[in-house]
Protein backbone atom coordinates (compact mmCIF):
# COMPACT_ATOMS: atom_id res chain seq x y z
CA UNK A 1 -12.48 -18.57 23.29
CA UNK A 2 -9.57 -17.37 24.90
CA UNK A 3 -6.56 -16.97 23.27
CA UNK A 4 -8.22 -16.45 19.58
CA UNK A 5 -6.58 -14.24 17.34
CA UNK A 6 -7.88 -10.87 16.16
CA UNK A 7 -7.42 -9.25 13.36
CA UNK A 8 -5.27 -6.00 13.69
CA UNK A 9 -8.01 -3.12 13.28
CA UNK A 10 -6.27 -1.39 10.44
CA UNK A 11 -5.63 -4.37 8.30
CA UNK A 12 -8.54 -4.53 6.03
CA UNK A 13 -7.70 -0.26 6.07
CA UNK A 14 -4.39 -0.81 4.51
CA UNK A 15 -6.01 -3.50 2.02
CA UNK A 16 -8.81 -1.24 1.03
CA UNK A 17 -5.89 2.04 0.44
CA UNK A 18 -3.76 -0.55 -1.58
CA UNK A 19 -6.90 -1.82 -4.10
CA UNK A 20 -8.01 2.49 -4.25
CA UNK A 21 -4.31 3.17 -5.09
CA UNK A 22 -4.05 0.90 -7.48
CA UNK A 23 -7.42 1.21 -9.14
CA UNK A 24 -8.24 4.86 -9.26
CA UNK A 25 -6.83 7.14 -6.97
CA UNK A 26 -3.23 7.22 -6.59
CA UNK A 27 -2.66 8.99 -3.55
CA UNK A 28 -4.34 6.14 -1.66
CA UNK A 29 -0.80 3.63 -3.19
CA UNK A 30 1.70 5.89 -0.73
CA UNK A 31 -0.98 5.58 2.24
CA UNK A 32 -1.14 2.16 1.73
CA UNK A 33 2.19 1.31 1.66
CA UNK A 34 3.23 3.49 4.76
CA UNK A 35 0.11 1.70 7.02
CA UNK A 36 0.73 -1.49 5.88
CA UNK A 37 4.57 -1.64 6.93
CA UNK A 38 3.27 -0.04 9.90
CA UNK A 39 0.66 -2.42 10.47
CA UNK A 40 2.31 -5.28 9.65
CA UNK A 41 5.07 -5.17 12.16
CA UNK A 42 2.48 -4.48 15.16
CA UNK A 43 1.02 -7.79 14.06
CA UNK A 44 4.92 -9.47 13.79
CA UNK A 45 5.29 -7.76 17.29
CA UNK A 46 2.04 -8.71 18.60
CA UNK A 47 3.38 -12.93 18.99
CA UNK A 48 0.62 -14.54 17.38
CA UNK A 49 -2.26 -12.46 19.14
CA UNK A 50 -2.99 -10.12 16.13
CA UNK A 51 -4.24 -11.63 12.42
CA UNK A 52 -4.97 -9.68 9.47
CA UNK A 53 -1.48 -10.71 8.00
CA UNK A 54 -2.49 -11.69 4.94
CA UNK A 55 -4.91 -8.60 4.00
CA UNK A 56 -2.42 -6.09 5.43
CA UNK A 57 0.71 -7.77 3.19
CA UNK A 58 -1.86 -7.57 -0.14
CA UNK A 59 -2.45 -3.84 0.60
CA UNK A 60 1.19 -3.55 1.01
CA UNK A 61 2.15 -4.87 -1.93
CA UNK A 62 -0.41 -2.81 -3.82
CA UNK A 63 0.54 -0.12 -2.27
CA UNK A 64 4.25 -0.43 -3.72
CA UNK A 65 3.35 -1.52 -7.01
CA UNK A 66 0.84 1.67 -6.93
CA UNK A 67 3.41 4.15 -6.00
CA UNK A 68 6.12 2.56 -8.32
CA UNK A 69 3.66 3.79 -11.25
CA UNK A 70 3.22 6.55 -10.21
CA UNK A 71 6.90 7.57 -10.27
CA UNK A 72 6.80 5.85 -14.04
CA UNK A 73 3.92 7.99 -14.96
CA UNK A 74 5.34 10.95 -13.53
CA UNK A 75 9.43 10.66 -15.15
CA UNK A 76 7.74 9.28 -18.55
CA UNK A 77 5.41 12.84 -18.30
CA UNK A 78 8.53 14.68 -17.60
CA UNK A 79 10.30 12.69 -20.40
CA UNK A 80 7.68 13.18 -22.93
CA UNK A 81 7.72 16.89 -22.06
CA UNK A 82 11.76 17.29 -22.53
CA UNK A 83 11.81 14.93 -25.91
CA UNK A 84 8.88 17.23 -27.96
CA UNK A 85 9.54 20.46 -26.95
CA UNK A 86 9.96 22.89 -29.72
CA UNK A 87 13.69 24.47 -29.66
């Protein structure tokens, strides 16, 4: 038993933040995105005692993609605001 890996304790967090910011709340895409990085170079620090690699890079990833729309929605709002107002 020695020598097993454990997964990093915030992994399946940062995988949970990335599906919520992608799905329905979009604050949790920023969170996400921050912890993962965070998270994911503990585990690249830890030399092969952490896991969770794989969970942490999905939330990641999520969590990009989910802030990255939100920016879209946010300059196509501001767009759609400019382009139809009334003179």
């Amino acid at each position: 038993m020695a020598g097993e890996q454990v997964d990093h304790p915030l992994a399946m967090n940062v995988l949970i933040w990335g599906i919520v910011g992608v799905s329905c709340c979009a604050v949790g895409a920023p969170i996400a995105w921050i912890r993962g990085r965070r998270v994911l170079r503990e585990i690249a620090a830890s030399g092969g005692t952490m896991g969770g690699r794989s969970a942490a890079l999905v939330g990641y990833v999520l969590g990009i993609i989910g802030t990255l729309w939100i920016l879209i929605c946010i300059v196509g709002g501001i767009a759609y605001v400019v382009i139809t107002r009334k003179p």
